[in-house]
C-alpha atoms as a PDB file:
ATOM      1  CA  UNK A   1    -163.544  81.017 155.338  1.00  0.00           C
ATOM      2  CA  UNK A   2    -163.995  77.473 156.993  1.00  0.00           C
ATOM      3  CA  UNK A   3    -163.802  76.110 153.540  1.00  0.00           C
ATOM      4  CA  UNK A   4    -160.491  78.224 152.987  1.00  0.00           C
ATOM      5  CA  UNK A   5    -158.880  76.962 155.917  1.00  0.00           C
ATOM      6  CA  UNK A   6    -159.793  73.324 155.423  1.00  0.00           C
ATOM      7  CA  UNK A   7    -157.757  73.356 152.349  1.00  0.00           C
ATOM      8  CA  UNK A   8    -155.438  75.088 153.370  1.00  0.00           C
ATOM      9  CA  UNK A   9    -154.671  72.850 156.208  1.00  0.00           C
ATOM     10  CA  UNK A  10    -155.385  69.849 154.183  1.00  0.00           C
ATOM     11  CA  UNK A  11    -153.610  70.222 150.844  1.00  0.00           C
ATOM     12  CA  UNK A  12    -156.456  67.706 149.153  1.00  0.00           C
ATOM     13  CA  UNK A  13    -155.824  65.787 145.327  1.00  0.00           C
ATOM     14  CA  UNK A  14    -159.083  67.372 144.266  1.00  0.00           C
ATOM     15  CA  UNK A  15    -162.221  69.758 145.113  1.00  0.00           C
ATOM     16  CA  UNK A  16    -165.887  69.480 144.633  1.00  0.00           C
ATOM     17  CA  UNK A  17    -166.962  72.857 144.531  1.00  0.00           C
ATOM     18  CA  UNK A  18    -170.455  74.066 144.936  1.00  0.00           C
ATOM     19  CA  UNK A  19    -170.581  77.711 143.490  1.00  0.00           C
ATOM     20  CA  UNK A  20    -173.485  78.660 146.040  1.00  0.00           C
ATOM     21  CA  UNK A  21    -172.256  78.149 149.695  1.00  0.00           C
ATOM     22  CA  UNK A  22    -173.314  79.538 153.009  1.00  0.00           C
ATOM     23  CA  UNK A  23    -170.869  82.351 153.848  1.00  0.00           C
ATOM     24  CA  UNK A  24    -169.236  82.950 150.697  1.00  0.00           C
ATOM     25  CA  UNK A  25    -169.479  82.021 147.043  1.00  0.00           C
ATOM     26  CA  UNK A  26    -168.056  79.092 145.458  1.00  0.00           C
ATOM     27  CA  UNK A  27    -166.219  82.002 142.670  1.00  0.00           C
ATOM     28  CA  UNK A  28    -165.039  83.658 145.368  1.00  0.00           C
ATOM     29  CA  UNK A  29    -162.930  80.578 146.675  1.00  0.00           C
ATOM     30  CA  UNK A  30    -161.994  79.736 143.420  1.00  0.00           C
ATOM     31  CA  UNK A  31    -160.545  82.564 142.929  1.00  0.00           C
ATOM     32  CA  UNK A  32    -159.082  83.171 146.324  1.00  0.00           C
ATOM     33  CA  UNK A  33    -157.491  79.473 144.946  1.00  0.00           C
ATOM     34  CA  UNK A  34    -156.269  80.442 142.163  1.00  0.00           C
ATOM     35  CA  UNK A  35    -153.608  83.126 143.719  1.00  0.00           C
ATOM     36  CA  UNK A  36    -152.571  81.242 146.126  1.00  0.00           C
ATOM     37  CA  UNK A  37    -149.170  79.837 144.773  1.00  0.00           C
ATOM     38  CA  UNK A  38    -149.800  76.384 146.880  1.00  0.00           C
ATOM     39  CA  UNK A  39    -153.340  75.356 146.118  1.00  0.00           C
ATOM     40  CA  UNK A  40    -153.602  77.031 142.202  1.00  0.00           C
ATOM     41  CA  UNK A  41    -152.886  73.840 140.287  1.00  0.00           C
ATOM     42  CA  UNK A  42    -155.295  71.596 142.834  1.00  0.00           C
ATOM     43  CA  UNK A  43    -157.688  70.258 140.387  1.00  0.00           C
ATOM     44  CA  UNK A  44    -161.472  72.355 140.866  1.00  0.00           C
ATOM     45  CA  UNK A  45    -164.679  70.305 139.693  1.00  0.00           C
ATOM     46  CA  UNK A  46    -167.640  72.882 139.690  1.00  0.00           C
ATOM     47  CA  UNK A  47    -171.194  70.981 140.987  1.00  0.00           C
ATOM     48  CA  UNK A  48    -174.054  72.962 140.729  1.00  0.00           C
ATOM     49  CA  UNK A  49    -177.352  73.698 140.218  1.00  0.00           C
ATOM     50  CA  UNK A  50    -177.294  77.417 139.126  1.00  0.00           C
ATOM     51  CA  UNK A  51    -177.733  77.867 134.932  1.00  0.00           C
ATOM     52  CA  UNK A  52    -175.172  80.574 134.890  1.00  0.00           C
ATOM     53  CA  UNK A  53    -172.117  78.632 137.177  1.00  0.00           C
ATOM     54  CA  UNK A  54    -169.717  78.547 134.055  1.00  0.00           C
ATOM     55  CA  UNK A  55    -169.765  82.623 134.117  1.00  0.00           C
ATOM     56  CA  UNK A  56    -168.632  82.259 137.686  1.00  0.00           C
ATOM     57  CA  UNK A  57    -165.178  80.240 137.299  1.00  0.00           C
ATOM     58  CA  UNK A  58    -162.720  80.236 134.350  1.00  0.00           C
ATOM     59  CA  UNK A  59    -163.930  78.227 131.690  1.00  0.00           C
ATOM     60  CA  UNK A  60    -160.944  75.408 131.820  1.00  0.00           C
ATOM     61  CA  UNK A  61    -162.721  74.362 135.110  1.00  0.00           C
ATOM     62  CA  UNK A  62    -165.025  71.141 134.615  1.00  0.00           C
ATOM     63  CA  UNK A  63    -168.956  71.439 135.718  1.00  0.00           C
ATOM     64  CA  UNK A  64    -171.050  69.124 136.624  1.00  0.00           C
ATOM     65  CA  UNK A  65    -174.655  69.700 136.781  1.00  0.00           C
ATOM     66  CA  UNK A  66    -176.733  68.486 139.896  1.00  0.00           C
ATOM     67  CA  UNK A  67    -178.194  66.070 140.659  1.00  0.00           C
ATOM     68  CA  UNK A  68    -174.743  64.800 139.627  1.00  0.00           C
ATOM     69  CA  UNK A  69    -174.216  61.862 137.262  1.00  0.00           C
ATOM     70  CA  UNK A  70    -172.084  59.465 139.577  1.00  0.00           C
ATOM     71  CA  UNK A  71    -170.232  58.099 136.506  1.00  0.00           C
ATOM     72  CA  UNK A  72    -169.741  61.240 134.958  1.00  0.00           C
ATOM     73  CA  UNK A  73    -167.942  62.225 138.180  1.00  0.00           C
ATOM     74  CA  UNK A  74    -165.995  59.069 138.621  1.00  0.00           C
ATOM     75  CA  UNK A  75    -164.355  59.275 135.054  1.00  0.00           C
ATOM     76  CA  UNK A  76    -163.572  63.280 135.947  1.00  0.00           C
ATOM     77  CA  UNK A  77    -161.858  62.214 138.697  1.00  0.00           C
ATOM     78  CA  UNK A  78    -159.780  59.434 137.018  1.00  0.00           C
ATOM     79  CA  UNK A  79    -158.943  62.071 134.173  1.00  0.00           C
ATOM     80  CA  UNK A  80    -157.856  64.609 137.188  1.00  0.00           C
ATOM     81  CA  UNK A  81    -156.183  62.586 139.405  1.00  0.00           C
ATOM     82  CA  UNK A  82    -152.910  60.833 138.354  1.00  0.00           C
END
């Protein structure tokens, strides 16, 4: 929910998201995203470590694997970001 909020309150360009968090899981933000008419089209960048992340999020969502590649990340971002 903290990580819910945050954006909420925030309205960020872009969001690193971990699919395995403390309180909930990164799908279940995502998706909780995804319906919400002001934060759906904020870009999502999946980092993580779990084999099976792409199953978690819709599959036009970009994933990084970790330990992530800082220049694979950079030129995401400059794709993402206008």
């Amino acid at each position: 929910r903290v990580a819910y909020d945050s954006i909420m309150e925030e309205k960020p360009d872009l969001i690193l998201l971990d699919i395995q968090m403390p309180r909930q899981t990164g799908a279940d933000l995502f998706r909780r995203l995804r319906n919400q008419k002001e934060l759906r089209d904020i870009p999502v960048v999946v980092v993580s470590g779990i084999p099976s992340r792409r199953l978690a999020v819709s599959r036009d969502v970009p994933v990084l694997d970790k330990p992530v590649d800082e220049e694979q990340l950079l030129t995401l971002v400059r794709e993402l970001l206008p």
